[in-house]
PDB file of N, CA and C in Angstrom:
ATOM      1  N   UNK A   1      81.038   7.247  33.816  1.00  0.00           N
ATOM      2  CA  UNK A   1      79.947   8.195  33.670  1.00  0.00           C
ATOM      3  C   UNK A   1      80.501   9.593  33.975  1.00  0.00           C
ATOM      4  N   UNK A   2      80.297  10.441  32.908  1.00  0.00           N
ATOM      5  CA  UNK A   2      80.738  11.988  33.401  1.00  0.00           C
ATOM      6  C   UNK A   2      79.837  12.624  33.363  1.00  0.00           C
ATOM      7  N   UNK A   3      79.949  14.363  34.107  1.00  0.00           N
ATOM      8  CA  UNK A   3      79.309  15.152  34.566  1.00  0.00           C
ATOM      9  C   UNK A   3      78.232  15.484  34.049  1.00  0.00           C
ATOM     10  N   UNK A   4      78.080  15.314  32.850  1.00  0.00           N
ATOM     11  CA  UNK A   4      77.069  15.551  31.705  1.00  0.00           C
ATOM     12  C   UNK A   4      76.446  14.257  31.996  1.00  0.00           C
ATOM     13  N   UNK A   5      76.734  13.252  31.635  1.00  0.00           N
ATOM     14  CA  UNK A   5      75.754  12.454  32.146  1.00  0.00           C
ATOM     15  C   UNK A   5      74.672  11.791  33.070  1.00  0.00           C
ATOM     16  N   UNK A   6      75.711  12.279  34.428  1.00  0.00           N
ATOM     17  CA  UNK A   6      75.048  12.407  36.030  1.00  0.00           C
ATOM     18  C   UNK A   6      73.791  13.502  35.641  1.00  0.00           C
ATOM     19  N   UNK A   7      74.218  14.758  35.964  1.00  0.00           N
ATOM     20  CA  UNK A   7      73.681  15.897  35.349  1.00  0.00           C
ATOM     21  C   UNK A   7      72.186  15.287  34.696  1.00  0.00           C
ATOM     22  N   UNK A   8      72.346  14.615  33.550  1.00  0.00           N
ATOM     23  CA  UNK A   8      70.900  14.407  32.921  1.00  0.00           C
ATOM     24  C   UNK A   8      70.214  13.340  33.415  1.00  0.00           C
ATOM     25  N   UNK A   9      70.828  12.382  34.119  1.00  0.00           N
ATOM     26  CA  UNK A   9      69.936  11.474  34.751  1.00  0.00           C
ATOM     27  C   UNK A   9      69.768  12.126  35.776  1.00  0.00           C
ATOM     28  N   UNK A  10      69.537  12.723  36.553  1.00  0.00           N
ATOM     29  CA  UNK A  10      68.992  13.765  38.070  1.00  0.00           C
ATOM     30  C   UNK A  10      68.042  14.649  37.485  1.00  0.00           C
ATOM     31  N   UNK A  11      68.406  15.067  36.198  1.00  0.00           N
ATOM     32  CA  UNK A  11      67.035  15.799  35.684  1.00  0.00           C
ATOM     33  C   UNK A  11      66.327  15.126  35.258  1.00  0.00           C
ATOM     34  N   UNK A  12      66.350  14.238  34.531  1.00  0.00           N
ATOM     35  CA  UNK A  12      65.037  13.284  34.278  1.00  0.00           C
ATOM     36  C   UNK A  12      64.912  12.724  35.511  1.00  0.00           C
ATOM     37  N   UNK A  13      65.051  12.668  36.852  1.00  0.00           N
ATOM     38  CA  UNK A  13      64.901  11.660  37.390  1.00  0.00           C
ATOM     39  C   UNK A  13      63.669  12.825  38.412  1.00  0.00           C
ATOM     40  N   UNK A  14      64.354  13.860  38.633  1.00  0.00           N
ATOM     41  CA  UNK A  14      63.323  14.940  38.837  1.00  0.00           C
ATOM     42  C   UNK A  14      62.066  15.327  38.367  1.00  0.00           C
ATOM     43  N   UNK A  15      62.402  15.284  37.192  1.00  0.00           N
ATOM     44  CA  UNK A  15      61.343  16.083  35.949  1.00  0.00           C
ATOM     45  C   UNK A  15      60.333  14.889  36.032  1.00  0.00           C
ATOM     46  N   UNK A  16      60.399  13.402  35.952  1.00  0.00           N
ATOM     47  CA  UNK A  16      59.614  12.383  35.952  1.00  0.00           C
ATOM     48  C   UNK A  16      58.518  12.633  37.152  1.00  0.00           C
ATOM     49  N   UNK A  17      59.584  12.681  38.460  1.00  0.00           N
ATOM     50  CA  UNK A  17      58.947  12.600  39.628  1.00  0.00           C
ATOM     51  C   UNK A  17      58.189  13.598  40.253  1.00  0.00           C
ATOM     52  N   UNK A  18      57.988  14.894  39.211  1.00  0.00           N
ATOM     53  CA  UNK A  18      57.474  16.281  39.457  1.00  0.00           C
ATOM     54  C   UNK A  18      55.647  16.028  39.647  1.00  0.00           C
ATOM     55  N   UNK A  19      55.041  15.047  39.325  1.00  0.00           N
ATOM     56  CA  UNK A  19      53.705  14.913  39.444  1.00  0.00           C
ATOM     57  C   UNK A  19      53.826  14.195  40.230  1.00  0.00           C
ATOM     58  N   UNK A  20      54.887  13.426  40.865  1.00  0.00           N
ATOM     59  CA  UNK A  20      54.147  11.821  42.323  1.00  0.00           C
ATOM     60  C   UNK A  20      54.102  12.734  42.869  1.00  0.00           C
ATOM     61  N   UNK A  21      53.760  14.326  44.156  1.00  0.00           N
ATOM     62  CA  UNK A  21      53.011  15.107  45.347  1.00  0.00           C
ATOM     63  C   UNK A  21      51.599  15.285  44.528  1.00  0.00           C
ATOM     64  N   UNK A  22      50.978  15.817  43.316  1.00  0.00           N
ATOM     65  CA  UNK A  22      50.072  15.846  43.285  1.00  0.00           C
ATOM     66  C   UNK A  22      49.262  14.774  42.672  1.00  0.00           C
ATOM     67  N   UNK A  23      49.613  13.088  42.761  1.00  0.00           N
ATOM     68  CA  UNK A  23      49.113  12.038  42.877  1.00  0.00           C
ATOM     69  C   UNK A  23      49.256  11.651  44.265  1.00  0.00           C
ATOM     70  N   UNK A  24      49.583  11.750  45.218  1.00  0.00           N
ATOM     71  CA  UNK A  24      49.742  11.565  46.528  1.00  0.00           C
ATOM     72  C   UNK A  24      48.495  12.151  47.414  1.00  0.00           C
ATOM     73  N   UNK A  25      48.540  13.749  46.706  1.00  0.00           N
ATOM     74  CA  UNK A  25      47.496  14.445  47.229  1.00  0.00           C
ATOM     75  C   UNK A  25      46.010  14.245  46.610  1.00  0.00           C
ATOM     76  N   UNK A  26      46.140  13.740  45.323  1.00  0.00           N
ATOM     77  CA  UNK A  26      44.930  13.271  44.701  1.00  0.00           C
ATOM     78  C   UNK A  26      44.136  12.371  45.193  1.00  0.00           C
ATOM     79  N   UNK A  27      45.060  11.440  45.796  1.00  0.00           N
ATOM     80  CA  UNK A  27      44.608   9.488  46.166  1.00  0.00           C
ATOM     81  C   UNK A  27      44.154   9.880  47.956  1.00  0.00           C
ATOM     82  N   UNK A  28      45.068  11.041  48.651  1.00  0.00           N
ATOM     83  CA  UNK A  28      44.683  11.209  49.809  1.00  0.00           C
ATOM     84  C   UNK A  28      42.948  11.935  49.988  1.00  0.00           C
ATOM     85  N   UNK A  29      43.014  13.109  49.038  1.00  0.00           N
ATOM     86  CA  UNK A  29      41.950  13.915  49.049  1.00  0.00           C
ATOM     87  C   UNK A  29      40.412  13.238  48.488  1.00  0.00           C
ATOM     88  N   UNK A  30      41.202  12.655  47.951  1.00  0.00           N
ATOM     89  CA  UNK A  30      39.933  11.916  46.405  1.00  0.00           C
ATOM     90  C   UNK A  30      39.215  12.695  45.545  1.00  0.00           C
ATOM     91  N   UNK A  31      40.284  13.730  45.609  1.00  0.00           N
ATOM     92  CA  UNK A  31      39.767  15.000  44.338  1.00  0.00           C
ATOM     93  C   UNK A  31      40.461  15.328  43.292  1.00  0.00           C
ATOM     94  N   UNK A  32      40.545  15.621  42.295  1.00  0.00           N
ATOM     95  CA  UNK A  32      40.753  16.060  41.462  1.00  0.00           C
ATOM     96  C   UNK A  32      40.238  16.837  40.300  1.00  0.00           C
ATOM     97  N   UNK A  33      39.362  17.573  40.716  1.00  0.00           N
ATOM     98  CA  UNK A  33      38.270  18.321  39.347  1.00  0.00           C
ATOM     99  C   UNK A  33      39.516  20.004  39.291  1.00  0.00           C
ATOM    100  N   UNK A  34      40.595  20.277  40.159  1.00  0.00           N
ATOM    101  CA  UNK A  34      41.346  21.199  39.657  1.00  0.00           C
ATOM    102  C   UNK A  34      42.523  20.894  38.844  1.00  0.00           C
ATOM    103  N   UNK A  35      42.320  19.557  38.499  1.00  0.00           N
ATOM    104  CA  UNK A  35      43.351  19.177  38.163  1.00  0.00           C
ATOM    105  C   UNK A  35      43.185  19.242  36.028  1.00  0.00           C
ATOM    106  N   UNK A  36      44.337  19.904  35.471  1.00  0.00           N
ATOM    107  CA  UNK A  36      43.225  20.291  34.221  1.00  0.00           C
ATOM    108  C   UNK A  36      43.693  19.156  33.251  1.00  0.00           C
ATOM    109  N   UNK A  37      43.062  18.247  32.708  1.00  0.00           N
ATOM    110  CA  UNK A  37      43.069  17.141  31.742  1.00  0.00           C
ATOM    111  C   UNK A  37      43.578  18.025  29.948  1.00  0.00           C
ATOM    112  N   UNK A  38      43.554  19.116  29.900  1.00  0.00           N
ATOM    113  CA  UNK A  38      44.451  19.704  28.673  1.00  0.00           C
ATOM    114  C   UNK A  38      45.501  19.481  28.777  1.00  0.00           C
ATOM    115  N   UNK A  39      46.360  20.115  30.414  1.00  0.00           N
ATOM    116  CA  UNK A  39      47.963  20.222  30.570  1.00  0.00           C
ATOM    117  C   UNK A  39      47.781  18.626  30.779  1.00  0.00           C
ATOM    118  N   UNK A  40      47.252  17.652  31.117  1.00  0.00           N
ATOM    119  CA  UNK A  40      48.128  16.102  31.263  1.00  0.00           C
ATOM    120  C   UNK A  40      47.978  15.870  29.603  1.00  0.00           C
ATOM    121  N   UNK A  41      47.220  15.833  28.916  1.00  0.00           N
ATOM    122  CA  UNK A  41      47.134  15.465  27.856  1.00  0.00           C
ATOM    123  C   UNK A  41      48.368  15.489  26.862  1.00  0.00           C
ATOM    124  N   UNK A  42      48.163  17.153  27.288  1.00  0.00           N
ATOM    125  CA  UNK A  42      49.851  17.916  26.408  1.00  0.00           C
ATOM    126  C   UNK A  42      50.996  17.605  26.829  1.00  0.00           C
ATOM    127  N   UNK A  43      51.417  17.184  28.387  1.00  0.00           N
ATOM    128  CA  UNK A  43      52.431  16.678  28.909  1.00  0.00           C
ATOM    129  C   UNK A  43      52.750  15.178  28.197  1.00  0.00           C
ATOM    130  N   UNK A  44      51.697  14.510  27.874  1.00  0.00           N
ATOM    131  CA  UNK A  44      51.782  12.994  27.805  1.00  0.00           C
ATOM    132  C   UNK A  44      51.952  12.717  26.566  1.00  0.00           C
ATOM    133  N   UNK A  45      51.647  13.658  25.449  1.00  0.00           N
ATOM    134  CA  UNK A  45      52.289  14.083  24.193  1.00  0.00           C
ATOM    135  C   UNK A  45      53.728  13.978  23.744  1.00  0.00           C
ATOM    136  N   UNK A  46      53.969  15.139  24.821  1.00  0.00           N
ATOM    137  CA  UNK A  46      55.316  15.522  24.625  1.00  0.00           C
ATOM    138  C   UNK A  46      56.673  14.508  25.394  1.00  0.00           C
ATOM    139  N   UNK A  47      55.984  13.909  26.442  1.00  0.00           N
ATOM    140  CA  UNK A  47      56.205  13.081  26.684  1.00  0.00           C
ATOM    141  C   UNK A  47      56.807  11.587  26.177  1.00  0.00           C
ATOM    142  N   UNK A  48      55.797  11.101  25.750  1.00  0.00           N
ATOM    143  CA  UNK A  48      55.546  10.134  24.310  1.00  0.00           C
ATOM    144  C   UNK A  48      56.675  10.515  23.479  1.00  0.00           C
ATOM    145  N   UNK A  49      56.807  11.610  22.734  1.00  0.00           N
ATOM    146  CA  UNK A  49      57.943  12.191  21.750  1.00  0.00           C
ATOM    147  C   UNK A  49      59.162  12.185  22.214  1.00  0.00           C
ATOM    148  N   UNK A  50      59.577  12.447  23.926  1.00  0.00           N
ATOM    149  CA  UNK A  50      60.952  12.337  24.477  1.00  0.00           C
ATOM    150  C   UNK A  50      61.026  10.577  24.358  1.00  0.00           C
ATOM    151  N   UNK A  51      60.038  10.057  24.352  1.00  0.00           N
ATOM    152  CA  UNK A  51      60.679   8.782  24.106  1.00  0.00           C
ATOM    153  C   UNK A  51      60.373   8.172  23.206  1.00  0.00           C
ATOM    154  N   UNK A  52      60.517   8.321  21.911  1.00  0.00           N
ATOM    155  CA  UNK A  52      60.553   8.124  20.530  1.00  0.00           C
ATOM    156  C   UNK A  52      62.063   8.809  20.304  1.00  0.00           C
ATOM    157  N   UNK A  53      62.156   9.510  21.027  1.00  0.00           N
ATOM    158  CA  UNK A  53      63.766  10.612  20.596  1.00  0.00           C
ATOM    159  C   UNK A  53      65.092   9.905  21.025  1.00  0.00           C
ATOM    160  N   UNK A  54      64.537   9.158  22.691  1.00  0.00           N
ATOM    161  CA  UNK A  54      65.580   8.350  23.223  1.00  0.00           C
ATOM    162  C   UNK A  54      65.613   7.475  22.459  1.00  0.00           C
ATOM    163  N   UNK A  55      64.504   6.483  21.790  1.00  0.00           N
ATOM    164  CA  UNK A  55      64.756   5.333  21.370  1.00  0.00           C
ATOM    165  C   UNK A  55      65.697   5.876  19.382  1.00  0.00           C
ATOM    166  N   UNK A  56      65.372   6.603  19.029  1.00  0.00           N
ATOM    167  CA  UNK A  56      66.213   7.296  18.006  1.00  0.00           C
ATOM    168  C   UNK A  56      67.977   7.398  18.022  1.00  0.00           C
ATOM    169  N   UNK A  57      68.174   8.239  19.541  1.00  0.00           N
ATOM    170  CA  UNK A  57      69.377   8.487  19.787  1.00  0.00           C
ATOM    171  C   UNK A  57      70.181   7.236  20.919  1.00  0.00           C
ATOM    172  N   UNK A  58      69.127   6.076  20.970  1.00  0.00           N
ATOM    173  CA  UNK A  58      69.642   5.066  21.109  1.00  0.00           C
ATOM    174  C   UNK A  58      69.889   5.266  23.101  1.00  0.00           C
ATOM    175  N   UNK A  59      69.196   6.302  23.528  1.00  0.00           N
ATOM    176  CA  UNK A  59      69.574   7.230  24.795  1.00  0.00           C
ATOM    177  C   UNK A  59      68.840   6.636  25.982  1.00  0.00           C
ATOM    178  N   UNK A  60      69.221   5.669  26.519  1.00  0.00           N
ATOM    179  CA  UNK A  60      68.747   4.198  27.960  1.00  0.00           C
ATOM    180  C   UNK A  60      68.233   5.790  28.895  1.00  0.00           C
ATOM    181  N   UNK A  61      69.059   6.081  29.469  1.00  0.00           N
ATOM    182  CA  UNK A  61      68.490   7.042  30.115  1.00  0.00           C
ATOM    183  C   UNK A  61      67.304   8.206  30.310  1.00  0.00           C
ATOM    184  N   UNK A  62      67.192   9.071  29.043  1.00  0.00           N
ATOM    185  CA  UNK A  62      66.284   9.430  28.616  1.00  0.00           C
ATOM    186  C   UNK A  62      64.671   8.506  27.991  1.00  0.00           C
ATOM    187  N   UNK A  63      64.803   7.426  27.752  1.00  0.00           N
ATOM    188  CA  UNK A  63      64.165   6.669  27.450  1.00  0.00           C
ATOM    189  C   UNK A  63      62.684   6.008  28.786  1.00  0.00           C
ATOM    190  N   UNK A  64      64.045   5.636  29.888  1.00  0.00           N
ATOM    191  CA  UNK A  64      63.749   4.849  31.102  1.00  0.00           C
ATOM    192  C   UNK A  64      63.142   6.439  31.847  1.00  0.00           C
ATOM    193  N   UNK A  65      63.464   7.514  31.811  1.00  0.00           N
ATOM    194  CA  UNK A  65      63.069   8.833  32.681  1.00  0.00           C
ATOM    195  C   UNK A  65      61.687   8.759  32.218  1.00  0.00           C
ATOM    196  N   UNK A  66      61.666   9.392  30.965  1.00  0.00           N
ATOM    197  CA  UNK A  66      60.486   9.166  30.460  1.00  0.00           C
ATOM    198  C   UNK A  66      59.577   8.328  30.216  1.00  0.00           C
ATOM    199  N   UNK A  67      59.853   7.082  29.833  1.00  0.00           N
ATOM    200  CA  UNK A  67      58.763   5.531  30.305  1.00  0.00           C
ATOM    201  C   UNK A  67      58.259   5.893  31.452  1.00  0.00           C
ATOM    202  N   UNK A  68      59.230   6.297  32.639  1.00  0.00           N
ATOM    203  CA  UNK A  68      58.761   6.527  34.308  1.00  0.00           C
ATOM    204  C   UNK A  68      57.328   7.337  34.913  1.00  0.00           C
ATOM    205  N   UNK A  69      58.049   8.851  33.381  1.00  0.00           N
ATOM    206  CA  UNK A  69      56.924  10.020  33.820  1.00  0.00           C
ATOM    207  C   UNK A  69      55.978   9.844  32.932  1.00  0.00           C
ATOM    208  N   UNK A  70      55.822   8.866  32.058  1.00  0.00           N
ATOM    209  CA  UNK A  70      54.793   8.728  31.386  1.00  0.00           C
ATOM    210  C   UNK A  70      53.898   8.192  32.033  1.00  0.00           C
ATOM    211  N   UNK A  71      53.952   7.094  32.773  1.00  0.00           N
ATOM    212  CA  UNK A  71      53.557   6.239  33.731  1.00  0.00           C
ATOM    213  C   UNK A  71      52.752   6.974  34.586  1.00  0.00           C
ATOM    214  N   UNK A  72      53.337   7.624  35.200  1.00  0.00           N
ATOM    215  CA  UNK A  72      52.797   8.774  36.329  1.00  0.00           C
ATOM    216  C   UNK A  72      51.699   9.731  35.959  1.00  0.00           C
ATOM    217  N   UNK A  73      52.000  10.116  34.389  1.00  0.00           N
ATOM    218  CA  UNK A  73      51.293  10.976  34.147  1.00  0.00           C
ATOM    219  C   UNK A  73      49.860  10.370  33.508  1.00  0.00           C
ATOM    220  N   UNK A  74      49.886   9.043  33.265  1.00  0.00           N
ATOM    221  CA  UNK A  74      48.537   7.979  32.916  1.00  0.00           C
ATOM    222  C   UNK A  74      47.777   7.579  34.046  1.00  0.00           C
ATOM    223  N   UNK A  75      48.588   7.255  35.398  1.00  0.00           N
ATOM    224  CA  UNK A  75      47.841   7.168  36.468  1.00  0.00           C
ATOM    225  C   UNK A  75      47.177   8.622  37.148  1.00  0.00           C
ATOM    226  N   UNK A  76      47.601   9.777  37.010  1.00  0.00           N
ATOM    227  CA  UNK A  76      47.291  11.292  37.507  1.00  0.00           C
ATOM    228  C   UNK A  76      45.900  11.677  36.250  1.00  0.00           C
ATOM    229  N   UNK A  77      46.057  11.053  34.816  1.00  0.00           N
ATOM    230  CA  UNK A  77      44.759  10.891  34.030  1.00  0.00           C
ATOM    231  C   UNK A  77      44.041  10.234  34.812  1.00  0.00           C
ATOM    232  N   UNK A  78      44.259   8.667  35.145  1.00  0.00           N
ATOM    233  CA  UNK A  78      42.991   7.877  35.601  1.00  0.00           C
ATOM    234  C   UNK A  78      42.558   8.783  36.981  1.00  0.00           C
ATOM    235  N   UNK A  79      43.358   9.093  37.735  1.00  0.00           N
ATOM    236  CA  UNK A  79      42.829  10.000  38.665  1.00  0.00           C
ATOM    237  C   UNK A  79      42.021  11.294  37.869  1.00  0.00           C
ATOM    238  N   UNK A  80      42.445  12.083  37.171  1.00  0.00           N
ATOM    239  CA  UNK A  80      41.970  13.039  37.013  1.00  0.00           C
ATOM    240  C   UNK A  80      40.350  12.474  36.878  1.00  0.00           C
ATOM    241  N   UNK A  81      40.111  11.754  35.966  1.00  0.00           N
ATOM    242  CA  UNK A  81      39.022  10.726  35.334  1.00  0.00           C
ATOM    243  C   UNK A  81      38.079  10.665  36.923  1.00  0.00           C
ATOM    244  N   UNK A  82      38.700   9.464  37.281  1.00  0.00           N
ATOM    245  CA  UNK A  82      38.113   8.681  38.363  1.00  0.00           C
ATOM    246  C   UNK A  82      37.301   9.989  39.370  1.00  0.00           C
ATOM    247  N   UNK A  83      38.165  10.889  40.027  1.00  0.00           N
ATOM    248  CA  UNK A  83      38.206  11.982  41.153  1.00  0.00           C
ATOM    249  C   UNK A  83      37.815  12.876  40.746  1.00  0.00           C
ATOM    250  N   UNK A  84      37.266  13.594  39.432  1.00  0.00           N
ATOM    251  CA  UNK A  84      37.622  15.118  38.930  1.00  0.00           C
ATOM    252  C   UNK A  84      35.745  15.365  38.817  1.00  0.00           C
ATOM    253  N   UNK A  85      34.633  14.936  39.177  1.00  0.00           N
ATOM    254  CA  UNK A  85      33.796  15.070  38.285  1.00  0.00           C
ATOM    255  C   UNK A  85      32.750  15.020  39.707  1.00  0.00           C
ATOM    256  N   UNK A  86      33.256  16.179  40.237  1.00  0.00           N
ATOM    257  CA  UNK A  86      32.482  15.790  41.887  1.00  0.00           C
ATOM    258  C   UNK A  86      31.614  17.622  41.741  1.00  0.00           C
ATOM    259  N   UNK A  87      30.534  17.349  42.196  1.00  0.00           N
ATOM    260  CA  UNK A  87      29.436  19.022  41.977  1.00  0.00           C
ATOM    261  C   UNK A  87      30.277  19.490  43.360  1.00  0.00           C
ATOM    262  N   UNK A  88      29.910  20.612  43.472  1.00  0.00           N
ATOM    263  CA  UNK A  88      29.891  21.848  44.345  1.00  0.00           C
ATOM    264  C   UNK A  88      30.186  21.190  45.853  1.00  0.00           C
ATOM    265  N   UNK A  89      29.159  20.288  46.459  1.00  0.00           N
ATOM    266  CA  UNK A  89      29.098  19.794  47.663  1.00  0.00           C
ATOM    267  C   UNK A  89      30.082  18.486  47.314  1.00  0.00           C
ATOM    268  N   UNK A  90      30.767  17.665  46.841  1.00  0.00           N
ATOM    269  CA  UNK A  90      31.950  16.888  46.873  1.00  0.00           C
ATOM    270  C   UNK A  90      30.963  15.216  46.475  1.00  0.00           C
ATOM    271  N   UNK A  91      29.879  15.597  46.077  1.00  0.00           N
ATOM    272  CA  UNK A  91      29.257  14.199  45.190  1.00  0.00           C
ATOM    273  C   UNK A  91      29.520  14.545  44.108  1.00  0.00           C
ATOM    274  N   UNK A  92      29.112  12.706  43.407  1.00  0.00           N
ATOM    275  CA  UNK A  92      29.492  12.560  42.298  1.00  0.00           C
ATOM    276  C   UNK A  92      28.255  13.161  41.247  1.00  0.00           C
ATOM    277  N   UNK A  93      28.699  13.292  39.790  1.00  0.00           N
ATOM    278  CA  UNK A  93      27.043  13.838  39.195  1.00  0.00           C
ATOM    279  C   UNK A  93      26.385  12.848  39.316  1.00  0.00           C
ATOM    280  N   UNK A  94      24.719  13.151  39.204  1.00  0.00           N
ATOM    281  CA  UNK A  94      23.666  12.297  38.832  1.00  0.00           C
ATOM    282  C   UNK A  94      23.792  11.165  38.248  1.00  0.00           C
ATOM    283  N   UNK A  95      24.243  11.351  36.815  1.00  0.00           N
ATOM    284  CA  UNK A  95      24.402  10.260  35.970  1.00  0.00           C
ATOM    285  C   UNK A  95      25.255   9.242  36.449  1.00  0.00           C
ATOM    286  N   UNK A  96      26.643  10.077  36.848  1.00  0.00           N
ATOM    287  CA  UNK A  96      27.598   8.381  36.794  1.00  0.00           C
ATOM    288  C   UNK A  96      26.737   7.786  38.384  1.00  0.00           C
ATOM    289  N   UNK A  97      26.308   8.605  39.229  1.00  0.00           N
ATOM    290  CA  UNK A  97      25.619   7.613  40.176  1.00  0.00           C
ATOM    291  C   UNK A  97      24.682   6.916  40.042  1.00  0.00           C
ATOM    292  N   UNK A  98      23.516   7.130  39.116  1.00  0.00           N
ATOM    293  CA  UNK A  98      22.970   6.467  38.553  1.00  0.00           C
ATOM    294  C   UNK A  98      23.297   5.124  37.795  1.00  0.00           C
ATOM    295  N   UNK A  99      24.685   5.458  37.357  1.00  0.00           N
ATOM    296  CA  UNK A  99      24.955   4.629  36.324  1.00  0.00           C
ATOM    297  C   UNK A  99      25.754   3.392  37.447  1.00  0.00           C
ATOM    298  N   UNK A 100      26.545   4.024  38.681  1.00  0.00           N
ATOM    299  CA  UNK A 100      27.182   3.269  39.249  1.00  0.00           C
ATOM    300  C   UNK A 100      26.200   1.963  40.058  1.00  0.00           C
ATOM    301  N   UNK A 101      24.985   2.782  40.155  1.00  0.00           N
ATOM    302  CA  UNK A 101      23.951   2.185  40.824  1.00  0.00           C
ATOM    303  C   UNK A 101      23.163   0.862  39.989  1.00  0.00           C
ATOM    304  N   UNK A 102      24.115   0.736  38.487  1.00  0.00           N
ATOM    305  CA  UNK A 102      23.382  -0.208  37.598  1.00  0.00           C
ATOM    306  C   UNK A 102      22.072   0.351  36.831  1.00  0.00           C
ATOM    307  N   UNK A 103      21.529   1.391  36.785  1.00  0.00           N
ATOM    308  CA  UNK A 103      20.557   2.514  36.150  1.00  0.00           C
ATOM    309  C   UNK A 103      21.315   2.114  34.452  1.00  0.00           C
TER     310      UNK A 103
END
């Protein structure tokens, strides 16, 4: 393995792991309504495409980085989802309580 190669597995290995603090802080807080569902969307896009590119250039590394941060970035959705939809005072809206309530 040479320098170039080390090199890009530490950046994907980074770049993947750049959202596990604000899933950490999500699952601790149980919030997420600042969290903006455009930028995960667009991340998980582009995402998706780095690994269509690895599997192209045949590239284990790039492939496995990205499978990783894709991962991360589907569970930080279900959070966004689950946590993000809390009014002013830190309840949930009307409806989904209603709805949670079997309504």
């Amino acid at each position: 393995m040479d320098t170039t190669q080390i090199v890009g597995i530490v950046a994907g290995i980074l770049t993947a792991s750049s959202l596990l603090p604000q899933v950490v802080k999500t699952l601790k807080e149980k919030k997420a309504e600042d969290v903006s569902k455009g930028m995960l969307v667009t991340l998980m896009g582009g995402v998706a495409l780095w690994i269509v590119y690895g599997f192209l250039r045949n590239d284990l590394p790039i492939i496995v980085t990205n499978c990783f941060s894709l991962s991360v970035n589907i569970l930080m959705m279900v959070l966004r989802i689950r946590y993000g939809d809390k009014d002013q005072k830190g309840r949930e809206p009307q409806i989904n309580a209603a709805r949670a309530a079997g309504a």
